[in-house]
C-alpha atoms as a PDB file:
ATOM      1  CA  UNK A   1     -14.589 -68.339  35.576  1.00  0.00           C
ATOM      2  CA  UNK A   2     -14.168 -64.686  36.755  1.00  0.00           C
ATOM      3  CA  UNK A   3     -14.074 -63.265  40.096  1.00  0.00           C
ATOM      4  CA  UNK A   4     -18.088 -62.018  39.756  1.00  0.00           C
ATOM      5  CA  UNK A   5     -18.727 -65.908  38.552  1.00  0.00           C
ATOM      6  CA  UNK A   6     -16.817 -67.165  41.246  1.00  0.00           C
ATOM      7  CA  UNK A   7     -18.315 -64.677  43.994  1.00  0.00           C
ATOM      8  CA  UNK A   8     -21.969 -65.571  42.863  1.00  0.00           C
ATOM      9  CA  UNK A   9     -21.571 -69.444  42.887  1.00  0.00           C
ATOM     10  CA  UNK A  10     -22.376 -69.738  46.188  1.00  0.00           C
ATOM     11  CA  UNK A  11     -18.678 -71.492  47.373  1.00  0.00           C
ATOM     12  CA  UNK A  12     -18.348 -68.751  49.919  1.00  0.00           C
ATOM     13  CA  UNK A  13     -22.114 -69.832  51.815  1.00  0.00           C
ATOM     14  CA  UNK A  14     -21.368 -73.454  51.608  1.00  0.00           C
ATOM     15  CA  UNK A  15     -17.917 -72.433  53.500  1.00  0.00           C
ATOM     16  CA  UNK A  16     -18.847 -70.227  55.999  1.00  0.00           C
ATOM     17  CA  UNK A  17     -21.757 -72.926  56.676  1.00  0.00           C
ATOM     18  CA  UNK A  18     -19.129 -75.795  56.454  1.00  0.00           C
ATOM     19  CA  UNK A  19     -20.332 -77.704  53.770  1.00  0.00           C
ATOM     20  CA  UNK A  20     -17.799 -76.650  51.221  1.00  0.00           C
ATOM     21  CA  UNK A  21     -15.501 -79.679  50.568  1.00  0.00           C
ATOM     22  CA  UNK A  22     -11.519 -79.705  51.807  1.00  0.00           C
ATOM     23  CA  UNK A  23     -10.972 -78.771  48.037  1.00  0.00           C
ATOM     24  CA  UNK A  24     -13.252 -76.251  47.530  1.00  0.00           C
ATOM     25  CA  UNK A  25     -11.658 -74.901  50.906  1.00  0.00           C
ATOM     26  CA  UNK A  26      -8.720 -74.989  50.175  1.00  0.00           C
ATOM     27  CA  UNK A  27      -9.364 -73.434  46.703  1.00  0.00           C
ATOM     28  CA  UNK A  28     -11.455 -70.466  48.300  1.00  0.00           C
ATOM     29  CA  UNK A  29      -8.437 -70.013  51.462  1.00  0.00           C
ATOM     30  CA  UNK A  30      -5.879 -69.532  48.636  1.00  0.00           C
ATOM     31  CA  UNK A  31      -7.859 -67.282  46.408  1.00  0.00           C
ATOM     32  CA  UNK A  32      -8.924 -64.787  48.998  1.00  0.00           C
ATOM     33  CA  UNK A  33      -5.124 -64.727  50.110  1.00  0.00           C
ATOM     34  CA  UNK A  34      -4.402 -62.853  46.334  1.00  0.00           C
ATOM     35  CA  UNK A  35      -8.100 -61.487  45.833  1.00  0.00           C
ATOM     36  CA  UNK A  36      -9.138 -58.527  47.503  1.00  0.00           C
ATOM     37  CA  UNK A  37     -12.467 -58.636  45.685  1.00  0.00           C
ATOM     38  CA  UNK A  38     -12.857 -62.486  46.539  1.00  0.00           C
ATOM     39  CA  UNK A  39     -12.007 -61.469  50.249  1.00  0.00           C
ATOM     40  CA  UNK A  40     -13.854 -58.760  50.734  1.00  0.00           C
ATOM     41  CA  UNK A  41     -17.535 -60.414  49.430  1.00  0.00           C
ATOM     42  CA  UNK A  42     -16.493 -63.417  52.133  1.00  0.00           C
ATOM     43  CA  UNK A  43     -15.893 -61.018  54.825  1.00  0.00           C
ATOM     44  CA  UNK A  44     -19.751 -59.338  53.868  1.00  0.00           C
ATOM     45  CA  UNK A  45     -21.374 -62.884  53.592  1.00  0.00           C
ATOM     46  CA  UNK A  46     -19.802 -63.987  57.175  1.00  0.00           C
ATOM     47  CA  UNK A  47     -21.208 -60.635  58.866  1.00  0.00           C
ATOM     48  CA  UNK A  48     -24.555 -61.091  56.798  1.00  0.00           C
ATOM     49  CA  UNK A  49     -25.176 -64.521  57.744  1.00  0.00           C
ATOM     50  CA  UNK A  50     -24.266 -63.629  61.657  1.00  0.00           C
ATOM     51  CA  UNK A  51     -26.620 -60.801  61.473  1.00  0.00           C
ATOM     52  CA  UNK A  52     -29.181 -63.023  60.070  1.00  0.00           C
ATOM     53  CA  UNK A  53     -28.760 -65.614  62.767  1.00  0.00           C
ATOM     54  CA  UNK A  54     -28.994 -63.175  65.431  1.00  0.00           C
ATOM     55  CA  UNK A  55     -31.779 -61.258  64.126  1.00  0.00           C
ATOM     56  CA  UNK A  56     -33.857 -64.704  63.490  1.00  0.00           C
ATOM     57  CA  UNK A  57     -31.961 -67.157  65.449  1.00  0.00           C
ATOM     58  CA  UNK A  58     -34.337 -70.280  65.688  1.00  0.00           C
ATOM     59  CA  UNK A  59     -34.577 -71.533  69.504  1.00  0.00           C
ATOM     60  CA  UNK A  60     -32.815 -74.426  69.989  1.00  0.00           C
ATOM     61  CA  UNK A  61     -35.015 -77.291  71.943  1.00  0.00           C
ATOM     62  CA  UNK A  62     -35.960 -76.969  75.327  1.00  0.00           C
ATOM     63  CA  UNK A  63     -33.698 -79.893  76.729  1.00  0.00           C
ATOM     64  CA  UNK A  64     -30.408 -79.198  74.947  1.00  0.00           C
ATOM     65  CA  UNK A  65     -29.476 -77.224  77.672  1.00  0.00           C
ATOM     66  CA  UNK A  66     -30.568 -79.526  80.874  1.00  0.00           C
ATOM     67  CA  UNK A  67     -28.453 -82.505  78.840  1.00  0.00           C
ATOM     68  CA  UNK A  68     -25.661 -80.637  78.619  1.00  0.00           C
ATOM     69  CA  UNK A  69     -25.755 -79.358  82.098  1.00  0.00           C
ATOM     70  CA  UNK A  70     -26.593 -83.002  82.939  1.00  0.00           C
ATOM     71  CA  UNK A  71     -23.288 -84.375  81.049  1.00  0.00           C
ATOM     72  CA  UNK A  72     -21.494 -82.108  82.687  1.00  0.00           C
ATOM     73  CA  UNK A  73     -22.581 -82.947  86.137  1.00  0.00           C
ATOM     74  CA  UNK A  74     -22.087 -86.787  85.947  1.00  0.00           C
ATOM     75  CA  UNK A  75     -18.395 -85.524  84.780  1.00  0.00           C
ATOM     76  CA  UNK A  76     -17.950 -83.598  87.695  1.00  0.00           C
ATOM     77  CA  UNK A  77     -19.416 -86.595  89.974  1.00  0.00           C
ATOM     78  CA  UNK A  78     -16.953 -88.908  88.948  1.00  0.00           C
ATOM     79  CA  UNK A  79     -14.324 -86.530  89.896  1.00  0.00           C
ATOM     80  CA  UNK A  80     -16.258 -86.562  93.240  1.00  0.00           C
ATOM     81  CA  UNK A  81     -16.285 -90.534  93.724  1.00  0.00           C
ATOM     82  CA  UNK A  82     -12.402 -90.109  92.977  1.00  0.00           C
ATOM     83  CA  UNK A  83     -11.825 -87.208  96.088  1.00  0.00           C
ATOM     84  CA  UNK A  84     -11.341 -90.661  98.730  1.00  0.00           C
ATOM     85  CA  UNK A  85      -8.180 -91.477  96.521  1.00  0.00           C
ATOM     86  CA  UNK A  86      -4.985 -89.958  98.051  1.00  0.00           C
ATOM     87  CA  UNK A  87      -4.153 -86.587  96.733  1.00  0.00           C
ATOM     88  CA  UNK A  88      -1.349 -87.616  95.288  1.00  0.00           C
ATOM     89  CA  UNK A  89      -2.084 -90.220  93.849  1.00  0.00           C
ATOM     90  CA  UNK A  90      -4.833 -88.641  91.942  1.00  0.00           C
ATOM     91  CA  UNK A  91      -2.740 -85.514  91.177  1.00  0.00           C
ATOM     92  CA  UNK A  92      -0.277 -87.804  89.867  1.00  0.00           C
ATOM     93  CA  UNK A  93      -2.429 -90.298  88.135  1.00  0.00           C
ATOM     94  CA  UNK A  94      -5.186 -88.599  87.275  1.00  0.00           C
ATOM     95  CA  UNK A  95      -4.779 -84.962  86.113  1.00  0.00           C
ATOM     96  CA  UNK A  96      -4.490 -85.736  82.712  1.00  0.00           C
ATOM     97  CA  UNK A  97      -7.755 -86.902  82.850  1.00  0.00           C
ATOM     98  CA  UNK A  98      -9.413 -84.284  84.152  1.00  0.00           C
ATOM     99  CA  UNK A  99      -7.978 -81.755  82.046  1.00  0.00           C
ATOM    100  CA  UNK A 100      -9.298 -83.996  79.325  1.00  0.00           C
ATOM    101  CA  UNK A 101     -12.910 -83.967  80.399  1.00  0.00           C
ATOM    102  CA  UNK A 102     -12.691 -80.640  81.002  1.00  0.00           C
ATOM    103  CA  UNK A 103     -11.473 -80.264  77.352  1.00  0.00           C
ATOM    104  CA  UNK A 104     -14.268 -82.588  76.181  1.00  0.00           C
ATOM    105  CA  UNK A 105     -17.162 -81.104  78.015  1.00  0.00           C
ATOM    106  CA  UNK A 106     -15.890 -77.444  76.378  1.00  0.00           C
ATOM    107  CA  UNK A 107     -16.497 -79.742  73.097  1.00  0.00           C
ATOM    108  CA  UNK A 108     -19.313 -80.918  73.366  1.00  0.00           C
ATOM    109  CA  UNK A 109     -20.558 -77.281  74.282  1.00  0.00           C
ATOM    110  CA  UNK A 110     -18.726 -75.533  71.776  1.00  0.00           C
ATOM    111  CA  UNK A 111     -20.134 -78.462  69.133  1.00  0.00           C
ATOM    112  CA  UNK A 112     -23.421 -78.091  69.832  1.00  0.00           C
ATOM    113  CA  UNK A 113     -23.506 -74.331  69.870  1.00  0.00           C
ATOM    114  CA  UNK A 114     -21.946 -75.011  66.232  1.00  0.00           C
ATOM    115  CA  UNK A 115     -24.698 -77.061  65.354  1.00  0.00           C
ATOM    116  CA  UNK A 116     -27.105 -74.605  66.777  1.00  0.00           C
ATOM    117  CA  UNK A 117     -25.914 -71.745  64.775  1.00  0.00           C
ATOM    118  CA  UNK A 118     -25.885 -73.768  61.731  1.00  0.00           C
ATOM    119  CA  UNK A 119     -29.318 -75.359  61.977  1.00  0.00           C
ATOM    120  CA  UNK A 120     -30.643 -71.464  62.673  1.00  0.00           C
ATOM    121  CA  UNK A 121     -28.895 -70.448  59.711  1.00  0.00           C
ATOM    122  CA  UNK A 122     -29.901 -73.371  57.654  1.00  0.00           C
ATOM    123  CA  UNK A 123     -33.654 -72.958  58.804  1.00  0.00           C
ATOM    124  CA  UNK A 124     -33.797 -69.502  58.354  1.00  0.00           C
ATOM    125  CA  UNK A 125     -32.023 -69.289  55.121  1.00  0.00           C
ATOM    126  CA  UNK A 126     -34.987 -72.247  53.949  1.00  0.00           C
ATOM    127  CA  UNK A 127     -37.500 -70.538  55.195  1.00  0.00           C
ATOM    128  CA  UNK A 128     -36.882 -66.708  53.281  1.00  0.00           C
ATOM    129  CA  UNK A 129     -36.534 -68.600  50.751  1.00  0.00           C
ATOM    130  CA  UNK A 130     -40.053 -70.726  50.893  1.00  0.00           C
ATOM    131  CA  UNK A 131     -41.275 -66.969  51.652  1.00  0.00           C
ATOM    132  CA  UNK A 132     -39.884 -64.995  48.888  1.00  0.00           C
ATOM    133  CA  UNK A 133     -41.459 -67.898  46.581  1.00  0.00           C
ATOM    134  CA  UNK A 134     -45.002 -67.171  48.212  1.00  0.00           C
ATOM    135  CA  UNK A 135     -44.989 -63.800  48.010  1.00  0.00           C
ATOM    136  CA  UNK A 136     -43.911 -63.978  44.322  1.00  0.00           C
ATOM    137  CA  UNK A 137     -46.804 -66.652  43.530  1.00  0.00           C
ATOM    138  CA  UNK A 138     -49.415 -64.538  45.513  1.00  0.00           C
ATOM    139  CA  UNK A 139     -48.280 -61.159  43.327  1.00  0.00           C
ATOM    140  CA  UNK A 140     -48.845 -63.345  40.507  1.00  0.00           C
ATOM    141  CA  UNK A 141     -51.967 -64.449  41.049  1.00  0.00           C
ATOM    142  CA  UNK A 142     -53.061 -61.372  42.187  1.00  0.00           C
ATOM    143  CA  UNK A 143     -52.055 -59.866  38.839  1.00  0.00           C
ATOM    144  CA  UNK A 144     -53.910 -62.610  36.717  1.00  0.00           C
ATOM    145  CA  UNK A 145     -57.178 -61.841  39.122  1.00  0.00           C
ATOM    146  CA  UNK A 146     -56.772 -58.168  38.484  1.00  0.00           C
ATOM    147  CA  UNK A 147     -56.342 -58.640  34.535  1.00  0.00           C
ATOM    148  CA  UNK A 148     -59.408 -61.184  34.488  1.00  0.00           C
ATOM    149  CA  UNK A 149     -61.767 -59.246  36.420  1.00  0.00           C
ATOM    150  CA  UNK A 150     -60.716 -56.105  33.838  1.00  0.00           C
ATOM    151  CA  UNK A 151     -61.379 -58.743  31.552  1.00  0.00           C
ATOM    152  CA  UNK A 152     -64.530 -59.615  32.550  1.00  0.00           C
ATOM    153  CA  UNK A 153     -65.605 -56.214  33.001  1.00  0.00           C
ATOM    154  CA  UNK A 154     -64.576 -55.173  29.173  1.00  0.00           C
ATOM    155  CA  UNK A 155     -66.491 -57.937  28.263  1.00  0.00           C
ATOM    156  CA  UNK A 156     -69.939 -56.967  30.035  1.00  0.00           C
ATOM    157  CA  UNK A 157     -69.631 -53.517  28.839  1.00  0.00           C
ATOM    158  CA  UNK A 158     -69.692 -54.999  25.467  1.00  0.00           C
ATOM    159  CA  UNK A 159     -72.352 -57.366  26.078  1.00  0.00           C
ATOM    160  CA  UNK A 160     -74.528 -54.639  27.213  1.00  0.00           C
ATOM    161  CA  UNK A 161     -74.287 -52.293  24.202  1.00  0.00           C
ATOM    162  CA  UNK A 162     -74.616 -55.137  22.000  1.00  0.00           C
ATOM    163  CA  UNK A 163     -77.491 -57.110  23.378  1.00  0.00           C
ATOM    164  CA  UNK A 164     -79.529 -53.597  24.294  1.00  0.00           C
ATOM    165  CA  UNK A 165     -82.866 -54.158  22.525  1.00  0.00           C
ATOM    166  CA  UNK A 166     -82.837 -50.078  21.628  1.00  0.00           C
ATOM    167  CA  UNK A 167     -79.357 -50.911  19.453  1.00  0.00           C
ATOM    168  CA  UNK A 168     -79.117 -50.697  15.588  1.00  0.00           C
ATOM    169  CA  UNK A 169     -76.423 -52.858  14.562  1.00  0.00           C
ATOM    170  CA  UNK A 170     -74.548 -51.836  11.083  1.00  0.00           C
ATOM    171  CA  UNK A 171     -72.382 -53.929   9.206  1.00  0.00           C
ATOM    172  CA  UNK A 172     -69.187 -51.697   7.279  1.00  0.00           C
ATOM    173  CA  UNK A 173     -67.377 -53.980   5.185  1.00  0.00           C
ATOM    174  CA  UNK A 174     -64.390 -52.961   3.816  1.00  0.00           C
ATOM    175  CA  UNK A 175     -63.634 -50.621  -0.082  1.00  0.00           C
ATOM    176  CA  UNK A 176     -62.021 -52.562  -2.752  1.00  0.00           C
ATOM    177  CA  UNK A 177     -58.148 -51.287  -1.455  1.00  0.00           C
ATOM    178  CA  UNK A 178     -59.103 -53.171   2.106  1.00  0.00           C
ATOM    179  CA  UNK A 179     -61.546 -56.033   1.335  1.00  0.00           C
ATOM    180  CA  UNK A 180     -60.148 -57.642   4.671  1.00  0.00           C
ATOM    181  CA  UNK A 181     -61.638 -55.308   6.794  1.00  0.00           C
ATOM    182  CA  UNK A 182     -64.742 -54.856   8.241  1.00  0.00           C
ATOM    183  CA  UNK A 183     -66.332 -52.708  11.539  1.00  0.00           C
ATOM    184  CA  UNK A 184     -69.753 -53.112  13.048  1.00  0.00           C
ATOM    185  CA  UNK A 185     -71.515 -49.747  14.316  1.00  0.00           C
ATOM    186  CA  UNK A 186     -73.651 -49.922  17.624  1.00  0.00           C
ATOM    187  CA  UNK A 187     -76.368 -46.329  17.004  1.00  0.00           C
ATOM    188  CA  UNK A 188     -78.873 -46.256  20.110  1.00  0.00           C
ATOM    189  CA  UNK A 189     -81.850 -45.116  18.395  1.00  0.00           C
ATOM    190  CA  UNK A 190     -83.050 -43.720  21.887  1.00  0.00           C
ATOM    191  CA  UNK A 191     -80.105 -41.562  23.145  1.00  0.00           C
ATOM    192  CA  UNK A 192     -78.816 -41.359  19.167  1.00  0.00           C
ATOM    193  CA  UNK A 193     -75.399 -42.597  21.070  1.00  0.00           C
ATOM    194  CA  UNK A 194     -72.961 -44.303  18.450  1.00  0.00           C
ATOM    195  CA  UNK A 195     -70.620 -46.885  19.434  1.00  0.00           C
ATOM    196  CA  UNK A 196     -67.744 -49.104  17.357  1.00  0.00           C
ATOM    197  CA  UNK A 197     -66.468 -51.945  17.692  1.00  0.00           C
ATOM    198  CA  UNK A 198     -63.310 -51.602  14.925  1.00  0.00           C
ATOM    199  CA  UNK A 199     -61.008 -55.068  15.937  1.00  0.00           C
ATOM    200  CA  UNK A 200     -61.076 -56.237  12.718  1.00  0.00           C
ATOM    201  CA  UNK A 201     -59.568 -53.275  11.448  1.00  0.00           C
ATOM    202  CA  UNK A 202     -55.430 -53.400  11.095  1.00  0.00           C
ATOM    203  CA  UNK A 203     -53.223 -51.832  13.820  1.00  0.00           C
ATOM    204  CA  UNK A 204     -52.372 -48.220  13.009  1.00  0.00           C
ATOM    205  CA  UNK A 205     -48.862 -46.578  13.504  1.00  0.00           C
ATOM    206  CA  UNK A 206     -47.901 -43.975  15.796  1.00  0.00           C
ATOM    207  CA  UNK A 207     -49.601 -40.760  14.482  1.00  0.00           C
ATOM    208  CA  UNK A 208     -52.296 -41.843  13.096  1.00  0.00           C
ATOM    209  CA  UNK A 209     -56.066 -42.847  14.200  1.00  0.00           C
ATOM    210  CA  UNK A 210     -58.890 -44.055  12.673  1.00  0.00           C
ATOM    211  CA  UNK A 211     -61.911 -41.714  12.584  1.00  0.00           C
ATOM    212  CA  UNK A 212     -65.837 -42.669  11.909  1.00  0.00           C
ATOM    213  CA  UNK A 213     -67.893 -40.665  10.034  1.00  0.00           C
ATOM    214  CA  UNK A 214     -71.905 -40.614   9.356  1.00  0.00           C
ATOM    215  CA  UNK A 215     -73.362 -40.024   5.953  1.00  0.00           C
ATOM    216  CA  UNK A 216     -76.181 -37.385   6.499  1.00  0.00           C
ATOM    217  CA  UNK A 217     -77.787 -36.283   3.558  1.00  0.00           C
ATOM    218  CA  UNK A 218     -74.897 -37.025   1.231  1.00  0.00           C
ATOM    219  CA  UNK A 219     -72.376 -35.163   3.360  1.00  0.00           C
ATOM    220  CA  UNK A 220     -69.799 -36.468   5.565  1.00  0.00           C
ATOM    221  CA  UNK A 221     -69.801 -35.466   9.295  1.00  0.00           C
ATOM    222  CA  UNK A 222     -67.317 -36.770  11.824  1.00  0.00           C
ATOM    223  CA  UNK A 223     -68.716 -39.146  14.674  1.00  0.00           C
ATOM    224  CA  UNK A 224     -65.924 -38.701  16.634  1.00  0.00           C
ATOM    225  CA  UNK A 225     -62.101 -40.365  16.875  1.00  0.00           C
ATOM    226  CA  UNK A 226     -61.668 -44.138  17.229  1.00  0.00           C
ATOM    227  CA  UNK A 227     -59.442 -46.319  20.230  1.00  0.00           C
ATOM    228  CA  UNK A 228     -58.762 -49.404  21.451  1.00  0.00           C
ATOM    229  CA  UNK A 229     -60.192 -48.817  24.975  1.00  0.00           C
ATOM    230  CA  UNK A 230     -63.448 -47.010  23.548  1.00  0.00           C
ATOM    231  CA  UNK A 231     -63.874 -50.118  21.248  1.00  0.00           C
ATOM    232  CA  UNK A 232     -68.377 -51.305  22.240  1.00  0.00           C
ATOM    233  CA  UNK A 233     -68.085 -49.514  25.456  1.00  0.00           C
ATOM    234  CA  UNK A 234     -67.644 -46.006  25.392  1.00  0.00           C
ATOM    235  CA  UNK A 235     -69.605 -43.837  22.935  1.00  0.00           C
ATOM    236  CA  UNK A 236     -68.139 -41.820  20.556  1.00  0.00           C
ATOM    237  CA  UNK A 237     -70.701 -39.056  19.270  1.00  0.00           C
ATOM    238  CA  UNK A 238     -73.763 -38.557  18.878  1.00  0.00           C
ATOM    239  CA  UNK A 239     -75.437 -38.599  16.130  1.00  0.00           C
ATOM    240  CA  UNK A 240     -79.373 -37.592  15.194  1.00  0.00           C
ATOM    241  CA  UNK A 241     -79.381 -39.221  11.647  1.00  0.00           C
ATOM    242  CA  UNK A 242     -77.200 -40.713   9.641  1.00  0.00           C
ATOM    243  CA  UNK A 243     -77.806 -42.626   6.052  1.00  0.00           C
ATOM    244  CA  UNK A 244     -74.294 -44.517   5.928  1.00  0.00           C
ATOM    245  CA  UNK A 245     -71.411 -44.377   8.162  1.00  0.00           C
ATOM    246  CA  UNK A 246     -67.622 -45.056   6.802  1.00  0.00           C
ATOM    247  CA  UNK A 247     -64.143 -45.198   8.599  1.00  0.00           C
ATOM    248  CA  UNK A 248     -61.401 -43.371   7.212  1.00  0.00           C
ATOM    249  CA  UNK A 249     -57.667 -43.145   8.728  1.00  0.00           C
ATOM    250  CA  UNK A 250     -56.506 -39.454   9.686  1.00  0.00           C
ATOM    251  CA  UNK A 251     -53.117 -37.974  11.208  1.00  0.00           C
ATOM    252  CA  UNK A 252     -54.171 -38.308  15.238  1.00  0.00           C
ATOM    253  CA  UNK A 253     -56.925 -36.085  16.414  1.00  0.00           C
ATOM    254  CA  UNK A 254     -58.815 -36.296  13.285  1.00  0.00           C
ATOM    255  CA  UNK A 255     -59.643 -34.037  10.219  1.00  0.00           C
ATOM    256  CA  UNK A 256     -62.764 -31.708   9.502  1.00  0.00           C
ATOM    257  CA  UNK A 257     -62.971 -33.471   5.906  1.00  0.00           C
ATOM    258  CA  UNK A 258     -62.252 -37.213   5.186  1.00  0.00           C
ATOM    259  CA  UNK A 259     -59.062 -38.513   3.257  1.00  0.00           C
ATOM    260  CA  UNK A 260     -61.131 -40.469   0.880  1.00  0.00           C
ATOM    261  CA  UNK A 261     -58.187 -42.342  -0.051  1.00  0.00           C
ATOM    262  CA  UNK A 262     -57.508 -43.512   3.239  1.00  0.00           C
ATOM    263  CA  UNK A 263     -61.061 -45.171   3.709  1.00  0.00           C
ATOM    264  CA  UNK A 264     -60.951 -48.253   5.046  1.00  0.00           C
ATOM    265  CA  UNK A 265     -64.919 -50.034   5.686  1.00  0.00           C
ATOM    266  CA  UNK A 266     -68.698 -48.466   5.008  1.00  0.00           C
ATOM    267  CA  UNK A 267     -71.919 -49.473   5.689  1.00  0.00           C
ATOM    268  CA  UNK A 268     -75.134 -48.589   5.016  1.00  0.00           C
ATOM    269  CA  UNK A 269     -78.233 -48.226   7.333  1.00  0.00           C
END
């Protein structure tokens, strides 16, 4: 393992939040003794961590602080009950025992401020966590609302050319070369709009486009460049008559004349 794998296993968190084991303590103690690297990412994840729990410390529950004070009290009172005992005596007999209470109630202090710090780091550590999953699940789902409603949309635009009652629907199946493909042509005899819906066509490379023409009176005139996102929806000429209409494939922005060779479907009306 390499110092990157090493810093990004997570052995430096579970120290500085004491749940490391005594080997992996040991381990980490020794390595960031001969590691500057290893030593300086600890040194960032201490001060990041301290920032955290002072910038969203959780508050610790209303009565820690009244037992505490409490414990320390009764401490004190017993020292009180023991003031009718001769000074000397008690100076004698009993200061080591009040230095050690005085120790112990620093302990108990100092432990549960420990604890404190850990459970807000703990809690807060849980809960960006919990948050950073939401927000990623909500931006999600927000995305796969956005692309179905598009979807949706797409779909009624369709649905609407197709099913209009003023629509001429032509059939272009596709020349001997391309007997695979085939095109349907949407003409609205009332606005003379002309529509395609080409998915059955293959994919084109970069460069090239496929471009529909109409057959009027023997002669080929364009109707106008074919793509994806005009495909049923968006019309793409208009065109007065027409006897036939045929797809060939042109360089990108389409040609005044048609690459007969590079015709694809036709249909006539």
């Amino acid at each position: 393992m390499n110092t990157k794998e090493y810093i990004s296993s997570g052995i430096i968190e579970s120290y500085i939040l004491g749940f490391a084991s005594p080997e992996e303590a040991g381990i980490l103690e020794c390595v960031m003794k001969n590691n500057a690297e290893v030593k300086a990412a600890f040194e960032e994840a201490q001060k990041t961590l301290e920032d955290l729990a002072t910038a969203q410390a959780v508050t610790p529950p209303s009565d820690l602080r009244s037992k505490i004070w409490n414990r320390i009290q009764q401490e004190q009172n017993v020292e009180s009950n023991l003031s009718g005992i001769p000074t000397d005596i008690i100076e004698i007999k009993n200061q080591p025992d009040r230095k050690i209470r005085k120790i112990n109630s620093w302990k108990i202090i100092t432990i549960a401020a420990s604890l404190l710090l850990l459970f807000s780091l703990a809690a807060n550590v849980f809960w960006m966590n919990i948050q950073s999953k939401n927000e990623k699940q909500i931006a999600e789902l927000q995305k796969e609302k956005e692309s179905q409603t598009l979807a949706m949309k797409d779909l009624e635009q369709r649905l609407d050319v197709s099913s209009n009652p003023n629509i001429l629907k032509i059939v272009l199946a596709g020349v001997e070369k391309h007997p695979e493909s085939n095109a349907i042509v949407y003409w609205d005899k009332t606005s003379r709009d002309v529509y395609l819906s080409a998915n059955q066509l293959p994919k084109v490379q970069d460069g090239m486009q496929y471009q529909l023409w109409a057959i009027v009176d023997g002669k080929p005139v364009s109707a106008g460049m074919y793509s994806e996102d005009k495909d049923s929806k968006i019309a793409l000429s208009k065109i007065p008559n027409a006897q036939a209409f045929a797809i060939t494939l042109e360089k990108e922005g389409g040609s005044k004349v048609p690459t007969m060779e590079n015709m694809f479907v036709i249909g006539n009306i």
